[in-house]
C-alpha atoms as a PDB file:
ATOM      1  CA  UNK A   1      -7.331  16.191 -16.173  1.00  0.00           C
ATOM      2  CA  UNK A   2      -6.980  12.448 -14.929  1.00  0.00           C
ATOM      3  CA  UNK A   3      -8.842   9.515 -14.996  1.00  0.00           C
ATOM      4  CA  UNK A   4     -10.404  10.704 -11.575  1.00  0.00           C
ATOM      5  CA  UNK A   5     -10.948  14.277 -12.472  1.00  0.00           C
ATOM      6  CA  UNK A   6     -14.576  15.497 -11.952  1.00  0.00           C
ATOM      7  CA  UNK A   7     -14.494  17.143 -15.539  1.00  0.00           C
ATOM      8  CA  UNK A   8     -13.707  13.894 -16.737  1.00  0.00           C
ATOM      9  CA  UNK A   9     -17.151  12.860 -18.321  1.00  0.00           C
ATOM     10  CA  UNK A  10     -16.303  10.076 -20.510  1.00  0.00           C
ATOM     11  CA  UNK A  11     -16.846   7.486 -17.578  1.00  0.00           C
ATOM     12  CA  UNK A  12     -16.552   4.358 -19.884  1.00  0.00           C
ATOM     13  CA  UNK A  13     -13.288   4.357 -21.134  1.00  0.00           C
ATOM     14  CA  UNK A  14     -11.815   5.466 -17.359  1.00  0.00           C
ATOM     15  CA  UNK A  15     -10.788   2.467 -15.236  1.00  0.00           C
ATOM     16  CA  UNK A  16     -13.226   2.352 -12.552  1.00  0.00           C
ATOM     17  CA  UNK A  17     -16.281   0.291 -10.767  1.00  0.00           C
ATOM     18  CA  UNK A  18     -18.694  -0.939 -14.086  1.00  0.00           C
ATOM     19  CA  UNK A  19     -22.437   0.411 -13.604  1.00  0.00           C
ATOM     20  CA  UNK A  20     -25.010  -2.224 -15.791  1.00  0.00           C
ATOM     21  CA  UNK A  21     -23.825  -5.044 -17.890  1.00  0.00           C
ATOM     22  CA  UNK A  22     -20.161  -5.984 -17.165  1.00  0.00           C
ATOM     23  CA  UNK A  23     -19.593  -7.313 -20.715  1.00  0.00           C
ATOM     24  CA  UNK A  24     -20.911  -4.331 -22.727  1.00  0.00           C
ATOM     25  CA  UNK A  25     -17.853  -3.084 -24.361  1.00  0.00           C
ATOM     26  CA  UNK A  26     -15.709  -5.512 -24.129  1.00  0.00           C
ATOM     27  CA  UNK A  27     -13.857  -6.052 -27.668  1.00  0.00           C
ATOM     28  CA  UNK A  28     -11.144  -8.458 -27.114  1.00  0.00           C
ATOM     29  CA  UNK A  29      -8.926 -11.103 -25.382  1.00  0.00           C
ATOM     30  CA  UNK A  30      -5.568  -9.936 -25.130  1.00  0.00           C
ATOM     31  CA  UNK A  31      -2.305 -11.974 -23.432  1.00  0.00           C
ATOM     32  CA  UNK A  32      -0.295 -10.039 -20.685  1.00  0.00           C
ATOM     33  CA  UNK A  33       2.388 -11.434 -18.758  1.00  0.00           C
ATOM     34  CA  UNK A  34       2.015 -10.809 -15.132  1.00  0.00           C
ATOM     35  CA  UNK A  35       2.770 -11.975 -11.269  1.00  0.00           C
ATOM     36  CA  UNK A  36       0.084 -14.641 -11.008  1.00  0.00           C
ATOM     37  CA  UNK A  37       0.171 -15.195  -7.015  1.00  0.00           C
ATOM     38  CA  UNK A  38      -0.903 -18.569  -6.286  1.00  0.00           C
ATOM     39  CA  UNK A  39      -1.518 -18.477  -2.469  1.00  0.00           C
ATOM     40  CA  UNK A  40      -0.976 -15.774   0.387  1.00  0.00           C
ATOM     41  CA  UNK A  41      -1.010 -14.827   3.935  1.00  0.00           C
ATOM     42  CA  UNK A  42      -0.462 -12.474   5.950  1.00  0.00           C
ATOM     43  CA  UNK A  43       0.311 -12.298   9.919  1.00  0.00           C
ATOM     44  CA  UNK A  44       0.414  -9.278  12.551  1.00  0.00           C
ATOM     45  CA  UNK A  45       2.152  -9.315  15.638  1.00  0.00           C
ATOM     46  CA  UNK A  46       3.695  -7.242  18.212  1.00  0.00           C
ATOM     47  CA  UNK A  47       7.727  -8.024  18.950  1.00  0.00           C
ATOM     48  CA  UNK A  48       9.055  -6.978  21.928  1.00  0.00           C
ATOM     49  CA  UNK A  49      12.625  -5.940  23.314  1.00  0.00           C
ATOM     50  CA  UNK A  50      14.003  -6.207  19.668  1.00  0.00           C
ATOM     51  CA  UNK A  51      17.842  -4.989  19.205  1.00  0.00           C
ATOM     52  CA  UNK A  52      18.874  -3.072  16.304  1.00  0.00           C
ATOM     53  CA  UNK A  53      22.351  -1.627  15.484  1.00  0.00           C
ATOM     54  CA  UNK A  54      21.767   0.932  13.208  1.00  0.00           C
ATOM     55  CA  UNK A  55      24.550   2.121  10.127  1.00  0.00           C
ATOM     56  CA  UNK A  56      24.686   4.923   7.563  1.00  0.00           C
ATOM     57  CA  UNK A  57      24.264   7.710  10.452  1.00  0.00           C
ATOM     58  CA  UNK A  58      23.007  10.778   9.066  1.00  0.00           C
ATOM     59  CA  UNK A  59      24.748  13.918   9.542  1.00  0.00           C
ATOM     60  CA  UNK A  60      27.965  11.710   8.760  1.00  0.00           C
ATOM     61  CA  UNK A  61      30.878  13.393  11.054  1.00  0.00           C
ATOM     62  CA  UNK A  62      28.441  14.453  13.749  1.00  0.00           C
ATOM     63  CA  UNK A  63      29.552  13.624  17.633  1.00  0.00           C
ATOM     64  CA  UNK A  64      25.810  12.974  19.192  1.00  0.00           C
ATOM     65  CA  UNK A  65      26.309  13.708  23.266  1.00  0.00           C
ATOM     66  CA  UNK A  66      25.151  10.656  25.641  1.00  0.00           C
ATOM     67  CA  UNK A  67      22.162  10.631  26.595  1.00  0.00           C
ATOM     68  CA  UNK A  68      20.667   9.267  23.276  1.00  0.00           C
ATOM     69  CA  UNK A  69      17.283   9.651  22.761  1.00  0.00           C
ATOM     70  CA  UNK A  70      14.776   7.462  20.379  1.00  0.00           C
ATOM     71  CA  UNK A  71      12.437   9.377  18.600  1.00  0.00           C
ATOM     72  CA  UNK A  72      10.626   7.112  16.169  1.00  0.00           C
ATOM     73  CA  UNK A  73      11.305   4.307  13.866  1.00  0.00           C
ATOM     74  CA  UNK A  74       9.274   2.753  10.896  1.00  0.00           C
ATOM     75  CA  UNK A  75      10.166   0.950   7.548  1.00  0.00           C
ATOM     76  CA  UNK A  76      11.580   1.967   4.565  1.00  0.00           C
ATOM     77  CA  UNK A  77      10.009  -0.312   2.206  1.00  0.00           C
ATOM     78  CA  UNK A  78       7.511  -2.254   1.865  1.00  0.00           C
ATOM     79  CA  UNK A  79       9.487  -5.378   0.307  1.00  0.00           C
ATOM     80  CA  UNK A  80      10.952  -7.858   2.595  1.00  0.00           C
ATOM     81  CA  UNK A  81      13.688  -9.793   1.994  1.00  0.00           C
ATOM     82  CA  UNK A  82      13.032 -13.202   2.373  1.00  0.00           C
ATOM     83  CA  UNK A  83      15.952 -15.946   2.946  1.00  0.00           C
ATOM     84  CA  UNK A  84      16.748 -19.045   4.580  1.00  0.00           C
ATOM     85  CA  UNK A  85      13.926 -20.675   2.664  1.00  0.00           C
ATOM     86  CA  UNK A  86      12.834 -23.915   3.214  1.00  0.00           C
ATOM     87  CA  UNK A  87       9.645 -25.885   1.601  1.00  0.00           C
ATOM     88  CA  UNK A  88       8.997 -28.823   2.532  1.00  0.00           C
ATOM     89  CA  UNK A  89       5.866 -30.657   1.194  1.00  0.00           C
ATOM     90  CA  UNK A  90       3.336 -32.424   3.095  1.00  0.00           C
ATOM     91  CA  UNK A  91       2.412 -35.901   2.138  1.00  0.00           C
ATOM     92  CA  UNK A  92      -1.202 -35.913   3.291  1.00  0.00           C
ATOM     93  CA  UNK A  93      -2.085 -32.700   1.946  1.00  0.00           C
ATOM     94  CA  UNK A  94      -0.949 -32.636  -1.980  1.00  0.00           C
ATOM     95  CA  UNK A  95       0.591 -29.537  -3.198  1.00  0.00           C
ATOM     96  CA  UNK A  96       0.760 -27.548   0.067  1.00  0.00           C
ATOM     97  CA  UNK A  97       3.629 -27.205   2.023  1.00  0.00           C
ATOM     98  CA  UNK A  98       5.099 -25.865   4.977  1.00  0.00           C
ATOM     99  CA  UNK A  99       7.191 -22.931   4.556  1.00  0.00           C
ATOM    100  CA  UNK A 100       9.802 -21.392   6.460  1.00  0.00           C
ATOM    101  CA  UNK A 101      11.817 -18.784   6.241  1.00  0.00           C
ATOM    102  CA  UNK A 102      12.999 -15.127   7.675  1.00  0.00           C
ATOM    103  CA  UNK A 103      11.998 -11.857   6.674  1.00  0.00           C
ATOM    104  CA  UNK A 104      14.327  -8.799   6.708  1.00  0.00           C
ATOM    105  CA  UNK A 105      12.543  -5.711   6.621  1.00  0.00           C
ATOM    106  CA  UNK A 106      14.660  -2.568   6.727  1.00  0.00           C
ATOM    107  CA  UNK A 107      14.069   0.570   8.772  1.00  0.00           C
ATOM    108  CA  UNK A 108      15.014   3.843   9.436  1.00  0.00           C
ATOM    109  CA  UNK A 109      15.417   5.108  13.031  1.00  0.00           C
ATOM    110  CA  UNK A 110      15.436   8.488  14.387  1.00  0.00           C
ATOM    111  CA  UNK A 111      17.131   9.602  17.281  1.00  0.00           C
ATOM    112  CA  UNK A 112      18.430  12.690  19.104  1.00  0.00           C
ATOM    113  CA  UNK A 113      21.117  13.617  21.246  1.00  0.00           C
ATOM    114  CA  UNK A 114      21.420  15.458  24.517  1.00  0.00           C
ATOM    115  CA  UNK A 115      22.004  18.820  22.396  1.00  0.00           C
ATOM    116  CA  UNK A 116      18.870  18.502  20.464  1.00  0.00           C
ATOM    117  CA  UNK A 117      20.965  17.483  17.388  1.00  0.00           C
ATOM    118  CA  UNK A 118      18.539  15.177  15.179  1.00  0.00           C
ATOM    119  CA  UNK A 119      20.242  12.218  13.570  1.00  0.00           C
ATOM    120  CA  UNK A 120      18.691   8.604  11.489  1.00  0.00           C
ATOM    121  CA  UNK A 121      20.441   5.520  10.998  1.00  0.00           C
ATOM    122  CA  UNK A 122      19.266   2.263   9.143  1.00  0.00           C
ATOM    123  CA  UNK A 123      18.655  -1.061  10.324  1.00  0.00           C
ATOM    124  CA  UNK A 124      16.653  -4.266   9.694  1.00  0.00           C
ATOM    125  CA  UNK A 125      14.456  -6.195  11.882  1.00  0.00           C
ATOM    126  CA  UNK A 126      14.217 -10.079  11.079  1.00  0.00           C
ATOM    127  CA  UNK A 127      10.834 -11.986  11.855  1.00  0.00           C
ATOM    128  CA  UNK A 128      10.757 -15.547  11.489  1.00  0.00           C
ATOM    129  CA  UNK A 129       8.145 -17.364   9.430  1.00  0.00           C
ATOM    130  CA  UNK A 130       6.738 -20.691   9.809  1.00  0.00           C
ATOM    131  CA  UNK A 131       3.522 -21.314   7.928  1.00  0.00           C
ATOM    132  CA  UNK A 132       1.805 -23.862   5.202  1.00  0.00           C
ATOM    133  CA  UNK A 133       0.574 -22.943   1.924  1.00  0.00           C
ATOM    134  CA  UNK A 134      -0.227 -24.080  -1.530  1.00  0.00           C
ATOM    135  CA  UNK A 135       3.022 -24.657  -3.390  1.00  0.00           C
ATOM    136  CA  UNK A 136       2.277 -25.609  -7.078  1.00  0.00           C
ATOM    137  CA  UNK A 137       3.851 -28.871  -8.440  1.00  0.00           C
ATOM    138  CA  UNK A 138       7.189 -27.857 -10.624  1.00  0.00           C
ATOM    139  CA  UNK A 139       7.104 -26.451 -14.387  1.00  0.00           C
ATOM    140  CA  UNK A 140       9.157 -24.734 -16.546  1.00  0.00           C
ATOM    141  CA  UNK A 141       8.880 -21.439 -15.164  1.00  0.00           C
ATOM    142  CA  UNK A 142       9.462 -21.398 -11.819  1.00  0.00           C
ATOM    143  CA  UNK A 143       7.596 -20.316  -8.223  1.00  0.00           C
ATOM    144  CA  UNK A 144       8.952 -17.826  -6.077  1.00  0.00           C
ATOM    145  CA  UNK A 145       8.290 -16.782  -2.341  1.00  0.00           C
ATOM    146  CA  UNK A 146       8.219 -13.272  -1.669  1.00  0.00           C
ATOM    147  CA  UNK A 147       6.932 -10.822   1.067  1.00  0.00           C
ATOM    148  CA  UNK A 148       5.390  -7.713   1.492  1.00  0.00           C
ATOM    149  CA  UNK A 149       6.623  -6.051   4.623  1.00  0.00           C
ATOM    150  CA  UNK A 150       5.929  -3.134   7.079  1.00  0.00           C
ATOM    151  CA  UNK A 151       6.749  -2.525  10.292  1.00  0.00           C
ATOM    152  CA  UNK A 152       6.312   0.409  12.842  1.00  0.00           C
ATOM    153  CA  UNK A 153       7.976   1.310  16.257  1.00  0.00           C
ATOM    154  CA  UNK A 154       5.473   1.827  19.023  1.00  0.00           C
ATOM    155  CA  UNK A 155       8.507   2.708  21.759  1.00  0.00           C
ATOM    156  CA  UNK A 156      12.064   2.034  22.088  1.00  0.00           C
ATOM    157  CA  UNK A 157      15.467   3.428  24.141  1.00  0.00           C
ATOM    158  CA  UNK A 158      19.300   3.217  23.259  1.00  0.00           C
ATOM    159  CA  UNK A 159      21.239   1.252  24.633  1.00  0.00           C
ATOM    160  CA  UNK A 160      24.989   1.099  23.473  1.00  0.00           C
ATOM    161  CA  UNK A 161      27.470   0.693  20.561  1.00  0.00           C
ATOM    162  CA  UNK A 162      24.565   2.443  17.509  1.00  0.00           C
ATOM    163  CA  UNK A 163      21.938  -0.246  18.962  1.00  0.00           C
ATOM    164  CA  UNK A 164      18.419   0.893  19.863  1.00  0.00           C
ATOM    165  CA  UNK A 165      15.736  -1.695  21.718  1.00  0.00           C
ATOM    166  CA  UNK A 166      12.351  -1.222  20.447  1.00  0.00           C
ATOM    167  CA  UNK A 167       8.831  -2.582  20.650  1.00  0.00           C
ATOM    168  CA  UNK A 168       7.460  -3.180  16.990  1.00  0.00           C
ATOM    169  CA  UNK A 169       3.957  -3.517  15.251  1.00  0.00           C
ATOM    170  CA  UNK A 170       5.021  -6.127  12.018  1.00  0.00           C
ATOM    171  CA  UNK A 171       2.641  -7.059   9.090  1.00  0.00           C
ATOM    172  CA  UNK A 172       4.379  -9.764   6.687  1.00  0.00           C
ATOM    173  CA  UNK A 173       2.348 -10.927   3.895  1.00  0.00           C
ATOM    174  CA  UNK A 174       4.257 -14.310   2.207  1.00  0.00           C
ATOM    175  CA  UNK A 175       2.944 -15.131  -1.509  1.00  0.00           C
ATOM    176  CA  UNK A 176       3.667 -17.849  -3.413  1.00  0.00           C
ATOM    177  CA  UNK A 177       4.139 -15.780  -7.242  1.00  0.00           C
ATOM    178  CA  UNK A 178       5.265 -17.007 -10.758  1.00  0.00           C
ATOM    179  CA  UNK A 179       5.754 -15.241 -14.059  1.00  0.00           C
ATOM    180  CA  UNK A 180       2.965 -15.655 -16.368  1.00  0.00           C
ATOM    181  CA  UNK A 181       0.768 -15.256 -19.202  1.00  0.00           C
ATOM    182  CA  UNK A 182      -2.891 -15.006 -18.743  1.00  0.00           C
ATOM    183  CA  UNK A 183      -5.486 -14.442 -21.147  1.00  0.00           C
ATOM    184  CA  UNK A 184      -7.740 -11.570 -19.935  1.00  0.00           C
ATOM    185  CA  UNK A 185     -10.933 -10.137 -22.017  1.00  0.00           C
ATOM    186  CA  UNK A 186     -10.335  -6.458 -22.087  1.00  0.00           C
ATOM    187  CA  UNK A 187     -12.284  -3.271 -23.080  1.00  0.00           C
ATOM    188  CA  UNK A 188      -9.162  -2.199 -25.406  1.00  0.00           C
ATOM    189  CA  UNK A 189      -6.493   0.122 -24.616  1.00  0.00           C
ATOM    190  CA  UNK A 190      -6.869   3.345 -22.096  1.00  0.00           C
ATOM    191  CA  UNK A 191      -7.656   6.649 -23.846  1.00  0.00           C
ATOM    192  CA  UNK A 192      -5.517   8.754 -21.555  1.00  0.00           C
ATOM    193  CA  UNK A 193      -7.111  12.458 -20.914  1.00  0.00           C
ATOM    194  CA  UNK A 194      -5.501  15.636 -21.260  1.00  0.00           C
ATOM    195  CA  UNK A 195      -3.669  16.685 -17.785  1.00  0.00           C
ATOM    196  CA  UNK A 196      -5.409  19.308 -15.631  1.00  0.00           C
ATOM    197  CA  UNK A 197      -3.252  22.273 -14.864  1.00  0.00           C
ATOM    198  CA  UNK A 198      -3.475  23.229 -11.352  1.00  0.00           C
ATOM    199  CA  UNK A 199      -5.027  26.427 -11.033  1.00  0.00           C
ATOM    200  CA  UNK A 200      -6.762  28.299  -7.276  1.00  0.00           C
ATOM    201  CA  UNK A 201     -10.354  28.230  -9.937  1.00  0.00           C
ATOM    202  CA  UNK A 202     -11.932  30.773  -7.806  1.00  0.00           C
ATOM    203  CA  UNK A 203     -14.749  31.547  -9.974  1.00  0.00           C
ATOM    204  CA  UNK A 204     -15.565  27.851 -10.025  1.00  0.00           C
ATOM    205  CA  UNK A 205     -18.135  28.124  -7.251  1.00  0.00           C
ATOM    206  CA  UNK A 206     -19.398  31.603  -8.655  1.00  0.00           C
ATOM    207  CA  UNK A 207     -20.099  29.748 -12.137  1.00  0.00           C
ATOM    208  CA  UNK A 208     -21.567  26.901 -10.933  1.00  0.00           C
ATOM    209  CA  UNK A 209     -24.934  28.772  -9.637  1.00  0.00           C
ATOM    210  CA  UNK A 210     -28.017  29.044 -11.600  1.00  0.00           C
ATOM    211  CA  UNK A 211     -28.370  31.703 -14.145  1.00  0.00           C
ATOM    212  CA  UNK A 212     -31.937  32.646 -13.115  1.00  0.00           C
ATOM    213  CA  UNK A 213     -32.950  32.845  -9.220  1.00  0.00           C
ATOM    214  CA  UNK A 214     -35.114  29.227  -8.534  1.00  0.00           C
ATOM    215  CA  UNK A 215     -38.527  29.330  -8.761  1.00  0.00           C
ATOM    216  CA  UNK A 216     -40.721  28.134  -5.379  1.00  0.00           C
ATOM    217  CA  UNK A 217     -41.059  24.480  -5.528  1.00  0.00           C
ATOM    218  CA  UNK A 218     -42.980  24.027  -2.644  1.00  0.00           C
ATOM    219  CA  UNK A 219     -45.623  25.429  -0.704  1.00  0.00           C
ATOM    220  CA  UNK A 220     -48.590  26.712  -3.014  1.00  0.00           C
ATOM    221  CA  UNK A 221     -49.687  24.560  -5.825  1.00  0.00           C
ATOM    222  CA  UNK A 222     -51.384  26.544  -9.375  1.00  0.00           C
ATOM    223  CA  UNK A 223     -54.531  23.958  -8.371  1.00  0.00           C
ATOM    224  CA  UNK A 224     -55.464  26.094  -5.245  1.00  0.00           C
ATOM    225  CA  UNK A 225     -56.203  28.770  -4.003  1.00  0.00           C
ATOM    226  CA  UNK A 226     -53.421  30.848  -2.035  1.00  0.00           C
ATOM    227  CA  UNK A 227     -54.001  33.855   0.318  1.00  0.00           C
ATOM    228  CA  UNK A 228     -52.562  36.783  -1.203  1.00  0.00           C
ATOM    229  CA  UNK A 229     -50.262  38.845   1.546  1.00  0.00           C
ATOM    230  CA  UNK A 230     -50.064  42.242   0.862  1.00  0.00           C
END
């Protein structure tokens, strides 16, 4: 079974929401080393008339007959590449800055041809970013900027030379992360459950009635009198 699994009874040592007190079972602080993210943001927006020249063509070798035709596009991941970064710190508001930089995010495009031959080819579609956000002061180990990315082609056409226009739906999150160590009370280590084989269980629903046919629970009441129907 998993943590999940409805034969799972054991509720209290399965990560989960906490019924009652929150500190009931608690039985240490423990130090793990994590991403601690500092500040975020995220931004949505539609791009328009965007050019990408796909590469990596799938079938390689293939000859796809004019006229192309876009079929859909979306990204691969959902990390963005961030570069060209520039912080620059603003004097009347202490540690926050104004960040800029661009975002790659890489996606996969599929297409067909005039013969109904299918084909996909990778790109990457670059937003620029231009935002403010809390930038701690320097230490030993050092701040990072990174992004989490998707991005989703509502239409598009081809238009020469592997390049496709498109009109895209982008979500960027930036964060401002650094490597540390946090001290964190904890309810001790997961007892991990048995798996559950998967099996059809088609007597499940036969098993789960009553062994005895119910009783009436409603209607006459042993304190009254009933009319007997014969």
């Amino acid at each position: 079974m998993s943590f999940y699994s409805y034969r799972q009874g054991s509720g209290d040592v399965c990560p989960g929401r906490i019924n009652g007190d929150c500190t009931r079972g608690l039985t240490e602080r423990v130090c793990i080393q994590v991403k601690k993210v500092y500040d975020s943001c995220i931004q949505q927006q539609q791009l328009d008339s965007v050019n990408v020249r796909i590469t990596d063509i799938c079938p390689c070798g293939v000859k796809f007959d004019a006229p192309i035709t876009f079929v859909s596009c979306r990204s691969t991941t959902t990390k963005g590449r961030v570069r060209d970064l520039c912080i620059e710190r603003l004097c009347d508001r202490p540690n926050f800055a104004r960040v800029r930089c661009k975002v790659d995010i890489p996606v996969e495009i599929l297409f067909c041809d005039s013969c109904s031959n299918e084909g996909k080819g990778n790109g990457v579609i670059t937003v620029n970013k231009d935002v403010i956000l809390f930038v701690p002061d320097e230490s030993i180990i050092p701040f990072s900027i990174e992004s989490i990315a998707s991005a989703i082609c509502v239409q598009g056409c081809y238009l020469c030379d592997n390049t496709f226009r498109l009109t895209v739906c982008v979500t960027v999150i930036l964060k401002v992360v650094a490597e540390v160590e946090l001290l964190v009370p904890t309810y001790g280590f997961c007892r991990i459950p048995p798996c559950e084989e998967f099996a059809s269980e088609v007597c499940d629903e036969f098993f789960s009635l009553p062994l005895f046919p119910p009783e009436l629970t409603s209607g006459c009441s042993c304190d009254c009198e009933c009319d007997s129907v014969l």
